[in-house]
N, C-alpha and C. Protein backbone atom coordinates (compact mmCIF):
# COMPACT_ATOMS: atom_id res chain seq x y z
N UNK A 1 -59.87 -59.60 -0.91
CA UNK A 1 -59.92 -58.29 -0.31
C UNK A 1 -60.02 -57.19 -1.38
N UNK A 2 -59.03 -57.47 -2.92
CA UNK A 2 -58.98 -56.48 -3.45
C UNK A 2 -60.58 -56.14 -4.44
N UNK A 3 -61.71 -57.69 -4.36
CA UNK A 3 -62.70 -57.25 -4.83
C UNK A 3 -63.33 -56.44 -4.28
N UNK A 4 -63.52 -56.95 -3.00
CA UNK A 4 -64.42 -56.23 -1.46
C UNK A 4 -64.01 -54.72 -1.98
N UNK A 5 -63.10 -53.93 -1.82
CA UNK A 5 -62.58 -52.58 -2.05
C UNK A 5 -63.06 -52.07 -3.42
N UNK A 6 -63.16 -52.68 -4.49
CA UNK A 6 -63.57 -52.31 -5.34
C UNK A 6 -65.14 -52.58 -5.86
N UNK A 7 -65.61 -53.63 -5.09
CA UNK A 7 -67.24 -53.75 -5.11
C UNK A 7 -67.75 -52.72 -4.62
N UNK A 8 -66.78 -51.78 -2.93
CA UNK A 8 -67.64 -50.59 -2.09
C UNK A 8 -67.53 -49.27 -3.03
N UNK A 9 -66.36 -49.14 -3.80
CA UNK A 9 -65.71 -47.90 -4.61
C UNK A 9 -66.98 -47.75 -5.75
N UNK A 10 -67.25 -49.23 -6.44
CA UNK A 10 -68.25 -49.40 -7.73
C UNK A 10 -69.56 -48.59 -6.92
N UNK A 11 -69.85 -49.36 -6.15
CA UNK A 11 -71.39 -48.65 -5.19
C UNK A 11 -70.92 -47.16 -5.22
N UNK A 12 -70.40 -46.63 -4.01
CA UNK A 12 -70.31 -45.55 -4.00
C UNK A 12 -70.26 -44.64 -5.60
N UNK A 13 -69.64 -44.80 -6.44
CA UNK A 13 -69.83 -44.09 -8.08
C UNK A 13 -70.99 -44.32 -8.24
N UNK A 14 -71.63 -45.32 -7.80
CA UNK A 14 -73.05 -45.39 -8.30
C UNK A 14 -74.11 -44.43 -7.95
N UNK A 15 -74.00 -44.43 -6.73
CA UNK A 15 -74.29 -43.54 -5.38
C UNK A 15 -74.12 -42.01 -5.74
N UNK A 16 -72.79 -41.82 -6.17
CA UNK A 16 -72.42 -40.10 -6.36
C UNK A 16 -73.15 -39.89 -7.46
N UNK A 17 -73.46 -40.75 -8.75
CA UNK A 17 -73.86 -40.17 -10.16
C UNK A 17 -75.72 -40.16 -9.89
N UNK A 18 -75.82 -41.47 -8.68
CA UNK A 18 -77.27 -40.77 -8.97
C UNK A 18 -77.65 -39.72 -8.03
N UNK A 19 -76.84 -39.23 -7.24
CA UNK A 19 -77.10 -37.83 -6.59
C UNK A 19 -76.71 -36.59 -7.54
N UNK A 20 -76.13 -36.57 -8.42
CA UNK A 20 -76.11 -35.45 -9.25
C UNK A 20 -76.78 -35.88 -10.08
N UNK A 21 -77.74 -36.71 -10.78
CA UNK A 21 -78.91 -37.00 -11.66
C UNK A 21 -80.12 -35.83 -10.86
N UNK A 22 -79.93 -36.44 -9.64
CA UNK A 22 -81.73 -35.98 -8.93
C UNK A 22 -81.36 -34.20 -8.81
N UNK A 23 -79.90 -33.93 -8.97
CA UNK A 23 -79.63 -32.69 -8.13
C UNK A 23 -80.60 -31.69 -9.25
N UNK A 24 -79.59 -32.36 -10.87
CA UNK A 24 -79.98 -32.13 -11.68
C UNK A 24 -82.08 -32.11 -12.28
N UNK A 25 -82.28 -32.98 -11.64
CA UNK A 25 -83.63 -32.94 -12.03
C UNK A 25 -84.79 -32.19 -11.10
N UNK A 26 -84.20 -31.85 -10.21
CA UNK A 26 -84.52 -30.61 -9.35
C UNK A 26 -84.39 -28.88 -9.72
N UNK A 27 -83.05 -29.19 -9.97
CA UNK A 27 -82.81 -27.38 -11.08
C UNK A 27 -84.24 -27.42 -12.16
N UNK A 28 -84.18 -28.28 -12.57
CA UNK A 28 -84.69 -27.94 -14.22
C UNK A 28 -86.43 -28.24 -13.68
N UNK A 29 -87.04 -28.74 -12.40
CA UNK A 29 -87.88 -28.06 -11.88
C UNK A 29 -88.18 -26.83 -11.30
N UNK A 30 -86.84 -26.24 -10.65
CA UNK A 30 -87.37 -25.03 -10.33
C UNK A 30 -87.46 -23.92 -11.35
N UNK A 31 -87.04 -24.18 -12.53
CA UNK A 31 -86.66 -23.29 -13.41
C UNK A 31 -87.96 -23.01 -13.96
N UNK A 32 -88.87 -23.85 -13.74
CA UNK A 32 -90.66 -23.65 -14.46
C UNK A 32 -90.97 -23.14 -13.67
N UNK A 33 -91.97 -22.15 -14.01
CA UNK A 33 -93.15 -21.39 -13.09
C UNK A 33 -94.08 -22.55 -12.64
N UNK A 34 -94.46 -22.26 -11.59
CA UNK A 34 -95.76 -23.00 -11.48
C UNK A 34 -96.74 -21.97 -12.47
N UNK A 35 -98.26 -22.97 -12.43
CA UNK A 35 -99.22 -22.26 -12.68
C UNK A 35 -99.79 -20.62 -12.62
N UNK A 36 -99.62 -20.46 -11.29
CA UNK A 36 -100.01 -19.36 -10.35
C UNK A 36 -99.16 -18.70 -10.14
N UNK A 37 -97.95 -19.39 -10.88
CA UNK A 37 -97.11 -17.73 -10.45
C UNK A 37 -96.69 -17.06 -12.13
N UNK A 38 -97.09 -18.25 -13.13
CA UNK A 38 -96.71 -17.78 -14.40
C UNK A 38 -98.22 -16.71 -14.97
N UNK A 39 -99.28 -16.79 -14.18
CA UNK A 39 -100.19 -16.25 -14.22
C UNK A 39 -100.16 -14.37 -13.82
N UNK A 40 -99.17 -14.89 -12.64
CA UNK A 40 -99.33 -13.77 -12.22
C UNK A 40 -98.23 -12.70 -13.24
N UNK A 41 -97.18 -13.26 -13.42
CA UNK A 41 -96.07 -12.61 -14.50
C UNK A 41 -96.87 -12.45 -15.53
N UNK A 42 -97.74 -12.96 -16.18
CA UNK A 42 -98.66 -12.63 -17.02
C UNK A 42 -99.46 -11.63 -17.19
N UNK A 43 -99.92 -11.41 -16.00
CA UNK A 43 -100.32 -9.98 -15.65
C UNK A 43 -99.97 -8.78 -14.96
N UNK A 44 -99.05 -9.26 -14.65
CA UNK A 44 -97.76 -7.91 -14.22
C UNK A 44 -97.05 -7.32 -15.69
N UNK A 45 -97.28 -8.57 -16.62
CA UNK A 45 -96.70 -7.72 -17.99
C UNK A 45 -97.80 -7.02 -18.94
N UNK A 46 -98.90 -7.41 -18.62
CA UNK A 46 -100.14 -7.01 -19.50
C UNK A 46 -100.10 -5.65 -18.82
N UNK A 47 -100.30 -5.41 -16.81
CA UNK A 47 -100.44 -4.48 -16.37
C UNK A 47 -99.28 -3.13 -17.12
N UNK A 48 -98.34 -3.68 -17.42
CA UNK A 48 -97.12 -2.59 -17.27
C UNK A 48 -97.06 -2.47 -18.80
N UNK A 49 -97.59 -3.07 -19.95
CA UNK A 49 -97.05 -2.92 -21.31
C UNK A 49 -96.34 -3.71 -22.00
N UNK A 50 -95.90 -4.02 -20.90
CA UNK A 50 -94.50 -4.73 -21.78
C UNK A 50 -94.45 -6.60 -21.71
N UNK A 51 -94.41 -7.26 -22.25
CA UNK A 51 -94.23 -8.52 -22.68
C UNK A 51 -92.64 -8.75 -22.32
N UNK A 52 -92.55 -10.31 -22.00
CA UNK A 52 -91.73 -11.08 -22.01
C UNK A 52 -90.71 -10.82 -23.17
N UNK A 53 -92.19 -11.44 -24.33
CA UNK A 53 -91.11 -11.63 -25.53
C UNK A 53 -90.68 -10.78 -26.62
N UNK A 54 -91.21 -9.54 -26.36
CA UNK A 54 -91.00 -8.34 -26.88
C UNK A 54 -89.42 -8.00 -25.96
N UNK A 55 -89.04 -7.86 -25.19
CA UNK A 55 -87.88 -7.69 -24.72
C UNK A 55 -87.16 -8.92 -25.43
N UNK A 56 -87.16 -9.99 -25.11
CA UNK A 56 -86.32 -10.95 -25.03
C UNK A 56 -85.92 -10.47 -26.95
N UNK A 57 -86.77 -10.49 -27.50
CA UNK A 57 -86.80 -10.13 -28.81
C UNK A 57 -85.60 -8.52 -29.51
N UNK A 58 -85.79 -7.52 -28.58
CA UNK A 58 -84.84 -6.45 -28.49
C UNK A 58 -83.44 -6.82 -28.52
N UNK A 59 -83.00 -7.86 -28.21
CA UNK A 59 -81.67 -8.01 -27.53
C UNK A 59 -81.51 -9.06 -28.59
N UNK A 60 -80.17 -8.58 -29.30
CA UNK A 60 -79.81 -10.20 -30.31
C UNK A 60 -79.16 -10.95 -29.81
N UNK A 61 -79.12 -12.49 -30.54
CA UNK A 61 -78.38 -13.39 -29.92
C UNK A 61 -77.59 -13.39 -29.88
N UNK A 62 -76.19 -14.31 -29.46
CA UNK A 62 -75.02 -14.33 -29.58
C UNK A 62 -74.73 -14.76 -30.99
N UNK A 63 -76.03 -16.02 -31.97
CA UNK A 63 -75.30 -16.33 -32.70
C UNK A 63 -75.28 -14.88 -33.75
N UNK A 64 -76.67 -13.83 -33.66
CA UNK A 64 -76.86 -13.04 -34.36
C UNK A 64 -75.52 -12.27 -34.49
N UNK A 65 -74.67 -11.87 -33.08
CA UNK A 65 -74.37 -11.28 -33.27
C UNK A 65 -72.81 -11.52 -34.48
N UNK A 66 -72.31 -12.81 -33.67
CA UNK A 66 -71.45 -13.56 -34.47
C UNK A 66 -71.69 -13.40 -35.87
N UNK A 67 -72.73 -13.89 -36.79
CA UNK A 67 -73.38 -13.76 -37.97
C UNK A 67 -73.06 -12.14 -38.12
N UNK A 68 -72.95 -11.36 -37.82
CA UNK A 68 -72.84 -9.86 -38.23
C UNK A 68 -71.60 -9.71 -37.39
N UNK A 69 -70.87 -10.42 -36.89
CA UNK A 69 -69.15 -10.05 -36.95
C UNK A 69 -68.70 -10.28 -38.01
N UNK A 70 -69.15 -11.85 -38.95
CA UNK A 70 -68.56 -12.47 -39.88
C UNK A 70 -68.85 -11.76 -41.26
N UNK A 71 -70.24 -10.90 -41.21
CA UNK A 71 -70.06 -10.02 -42.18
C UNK A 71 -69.53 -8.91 -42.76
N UNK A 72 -68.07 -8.84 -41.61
CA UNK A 72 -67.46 -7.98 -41.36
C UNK A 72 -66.12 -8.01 -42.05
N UNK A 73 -66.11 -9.73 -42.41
CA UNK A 73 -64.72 -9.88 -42.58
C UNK A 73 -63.84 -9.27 -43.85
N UNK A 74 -62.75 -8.62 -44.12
CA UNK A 74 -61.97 -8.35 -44.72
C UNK A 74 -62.65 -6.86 -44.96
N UNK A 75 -63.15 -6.09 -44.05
CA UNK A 75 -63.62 -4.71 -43.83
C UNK A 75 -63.20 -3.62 -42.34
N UNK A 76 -63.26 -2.55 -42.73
CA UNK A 76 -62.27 -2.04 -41.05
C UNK A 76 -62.95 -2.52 -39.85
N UNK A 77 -62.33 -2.13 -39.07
CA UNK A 77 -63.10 -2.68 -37.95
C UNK A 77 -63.73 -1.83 -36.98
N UNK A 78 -63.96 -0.31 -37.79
CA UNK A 78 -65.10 0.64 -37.55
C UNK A 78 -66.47 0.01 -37.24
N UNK A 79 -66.63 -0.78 -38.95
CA UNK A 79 -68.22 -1.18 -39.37
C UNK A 79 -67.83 -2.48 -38.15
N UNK A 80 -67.13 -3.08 -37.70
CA UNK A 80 -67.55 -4.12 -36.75
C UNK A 80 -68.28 -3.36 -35.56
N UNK A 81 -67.51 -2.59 -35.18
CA UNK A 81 -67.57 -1.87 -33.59
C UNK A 81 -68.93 -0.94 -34.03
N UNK A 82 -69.51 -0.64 -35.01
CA UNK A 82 -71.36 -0.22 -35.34
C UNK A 82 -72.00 -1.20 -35.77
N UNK A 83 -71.60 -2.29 -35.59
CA UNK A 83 -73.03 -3.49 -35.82
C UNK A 83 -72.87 -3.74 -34.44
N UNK A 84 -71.56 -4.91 -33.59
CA UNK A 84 -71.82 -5.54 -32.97
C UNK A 84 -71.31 -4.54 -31.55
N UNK A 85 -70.75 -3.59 -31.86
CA UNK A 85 -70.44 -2.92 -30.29
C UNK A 85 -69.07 -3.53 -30.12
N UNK A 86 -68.69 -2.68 -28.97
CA UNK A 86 -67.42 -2.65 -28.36
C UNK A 86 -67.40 -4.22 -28.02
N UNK A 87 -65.61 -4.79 -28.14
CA UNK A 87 -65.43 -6.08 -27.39
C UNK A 87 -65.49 -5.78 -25.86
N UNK A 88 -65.28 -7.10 -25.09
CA UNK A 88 -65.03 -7.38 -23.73
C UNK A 88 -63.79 -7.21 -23.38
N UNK A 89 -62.70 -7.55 -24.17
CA UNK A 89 -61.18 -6.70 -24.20
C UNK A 89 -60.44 -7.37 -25.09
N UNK A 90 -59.66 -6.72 -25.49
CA UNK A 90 -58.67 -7.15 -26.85
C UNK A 90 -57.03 -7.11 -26.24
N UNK A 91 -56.44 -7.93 -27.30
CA UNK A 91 -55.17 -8.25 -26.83
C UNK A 91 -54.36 -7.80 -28.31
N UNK A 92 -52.88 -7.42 -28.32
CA UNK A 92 -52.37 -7.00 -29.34
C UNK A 92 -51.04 -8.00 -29.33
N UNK A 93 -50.46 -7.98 -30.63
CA UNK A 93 -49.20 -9.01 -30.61
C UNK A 93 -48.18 -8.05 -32.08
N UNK A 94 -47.65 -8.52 -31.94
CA UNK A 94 -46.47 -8.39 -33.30
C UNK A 94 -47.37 -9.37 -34.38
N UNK A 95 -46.86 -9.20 -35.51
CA UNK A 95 -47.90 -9.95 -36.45
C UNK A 95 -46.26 -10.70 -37.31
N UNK A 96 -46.76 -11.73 -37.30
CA UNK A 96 -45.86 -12.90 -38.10
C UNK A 96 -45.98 -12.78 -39.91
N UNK A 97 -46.99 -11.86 -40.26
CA UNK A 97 -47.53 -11.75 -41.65
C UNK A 97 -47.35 -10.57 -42.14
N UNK A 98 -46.57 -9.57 -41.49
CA UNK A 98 -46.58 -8.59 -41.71
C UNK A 98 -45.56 -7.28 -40.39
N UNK A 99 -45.44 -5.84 -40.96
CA UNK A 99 -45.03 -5.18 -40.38
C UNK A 99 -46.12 -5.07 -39.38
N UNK A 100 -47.48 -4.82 -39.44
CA UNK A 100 -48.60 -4.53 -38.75
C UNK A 100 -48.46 -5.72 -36.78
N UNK A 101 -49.46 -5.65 -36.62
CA UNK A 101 -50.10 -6.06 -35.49
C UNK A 101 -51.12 -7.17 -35.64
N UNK A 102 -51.34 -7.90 -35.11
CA UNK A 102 -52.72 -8.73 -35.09
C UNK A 102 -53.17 -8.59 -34.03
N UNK A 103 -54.71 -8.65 -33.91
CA UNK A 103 -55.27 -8.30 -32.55
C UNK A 103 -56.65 -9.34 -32.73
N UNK A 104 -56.47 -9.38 -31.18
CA UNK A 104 -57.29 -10.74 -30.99
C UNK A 104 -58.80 -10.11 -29.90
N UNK A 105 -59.77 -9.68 -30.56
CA UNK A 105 -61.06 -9.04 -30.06
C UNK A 105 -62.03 -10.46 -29.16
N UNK A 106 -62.40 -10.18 -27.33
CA UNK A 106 -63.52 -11.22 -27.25
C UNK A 106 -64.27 -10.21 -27.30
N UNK A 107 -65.45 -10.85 -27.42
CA UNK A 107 -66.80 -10.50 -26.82
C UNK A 107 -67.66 -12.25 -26.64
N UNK A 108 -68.57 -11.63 -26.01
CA UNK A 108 -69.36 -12.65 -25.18
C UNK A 108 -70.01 -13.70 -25.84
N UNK A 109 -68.90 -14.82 -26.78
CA UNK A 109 -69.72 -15.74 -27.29
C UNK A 109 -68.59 -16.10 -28.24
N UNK A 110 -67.71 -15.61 -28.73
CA UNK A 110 -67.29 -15.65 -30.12
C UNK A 110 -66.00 -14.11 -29.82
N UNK A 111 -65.07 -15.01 -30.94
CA UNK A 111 -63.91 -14.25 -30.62
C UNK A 111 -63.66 -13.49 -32.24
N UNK A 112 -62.94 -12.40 -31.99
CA UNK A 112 -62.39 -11.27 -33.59
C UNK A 112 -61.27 -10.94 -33.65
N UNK A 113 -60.48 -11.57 -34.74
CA UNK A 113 -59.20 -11.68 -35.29
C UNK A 113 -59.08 -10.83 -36.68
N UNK A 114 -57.96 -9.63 -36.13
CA UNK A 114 -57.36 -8.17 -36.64
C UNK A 114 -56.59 -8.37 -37.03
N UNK A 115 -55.79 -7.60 -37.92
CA UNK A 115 -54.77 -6.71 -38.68
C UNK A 115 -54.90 -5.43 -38.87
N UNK A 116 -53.96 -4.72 -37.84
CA UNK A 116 -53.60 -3.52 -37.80
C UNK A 116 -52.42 -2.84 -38.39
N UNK A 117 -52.12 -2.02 -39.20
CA UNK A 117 -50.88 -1.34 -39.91
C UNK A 117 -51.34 0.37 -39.91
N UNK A 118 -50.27 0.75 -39.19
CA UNK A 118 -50.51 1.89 -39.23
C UNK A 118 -52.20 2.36 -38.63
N UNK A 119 -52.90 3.15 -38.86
CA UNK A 119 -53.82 3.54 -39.06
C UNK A 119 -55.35 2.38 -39.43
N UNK A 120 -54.99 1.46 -40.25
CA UNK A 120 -55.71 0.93 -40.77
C UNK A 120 -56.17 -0.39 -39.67
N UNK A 121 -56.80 -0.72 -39.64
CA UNK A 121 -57.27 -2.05 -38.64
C UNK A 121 -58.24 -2.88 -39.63
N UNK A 122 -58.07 -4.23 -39.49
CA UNK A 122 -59.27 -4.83 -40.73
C UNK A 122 -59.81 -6.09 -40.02
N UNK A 123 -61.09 -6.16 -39.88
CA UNK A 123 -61.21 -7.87 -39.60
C UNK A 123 -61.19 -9.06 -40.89
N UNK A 124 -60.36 -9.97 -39.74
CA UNK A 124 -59.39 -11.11 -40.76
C UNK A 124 -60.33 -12.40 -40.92
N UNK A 125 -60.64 -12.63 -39.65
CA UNK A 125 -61.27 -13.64 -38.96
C UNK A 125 -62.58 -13.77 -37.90
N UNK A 126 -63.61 -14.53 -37.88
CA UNK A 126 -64.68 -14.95 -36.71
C UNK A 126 -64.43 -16.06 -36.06
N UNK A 127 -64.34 -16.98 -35.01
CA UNK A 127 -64.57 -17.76 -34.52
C UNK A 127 -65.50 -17.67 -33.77
């Protein structure tokens, strides 16, 4: 009996993984243009000026931006907040290293680790 139960359990896993295989291989079809419609985006961008990859190009990456948090490190955290922009929200603590503060900056990809004293704020850290 206890194979029977575990021969139907084996099927069924079999069953569930290849329904999220196909679910999966369905997304990553719809995600392509067809022919005729990548044609037409083609010329809706020629019509209007503007390109695809000229935008996509405007906007840096996450790792870019990371890469220019990290060039930040052991500098205030003025020059962070004029390269990479404001975080998504920051958190403050007592600092174990000091009279100061440590502050823990996200933004969308990658996190920024502070030291604050007084007046002064510095980035410490990138992850």
């Amino acid at each position: 009996m206890k194979k029977v139960v575990i021969l139907i359990l084996a099927c069924l896993l079999m069953l569930s993984l290849c329904a999220c295989d196909q679910g999966e291989q369905n997304n990553a079809n719809d995600s392509k243009p067809q022919a005729g419609q990548q044609d037409n985006q083609n010329q809706n961008s020629e019509a209007t000026g503007n390109s695809q990859s000229t935008q996509a190009s405007s906007k840096p990456s996450q790792d870019d931006l990371k890469a220019l948090a990290e060039s930040c490190i052991d500098k205030p955290l003025a020059d962070l907040i004029a390269l990479v922009g404001e975080p998504d929200s920051s958190e403050y603590a007592a600092s174990c290293a000091g009279d100061g503060e440590d502050g823990v900056l996200m933004y969308d990809g990658f996190v920024v680790y502070t030291y604050r004293e007084g007046e002064e704020e510095k980035v410490t850290y990138v992850e």
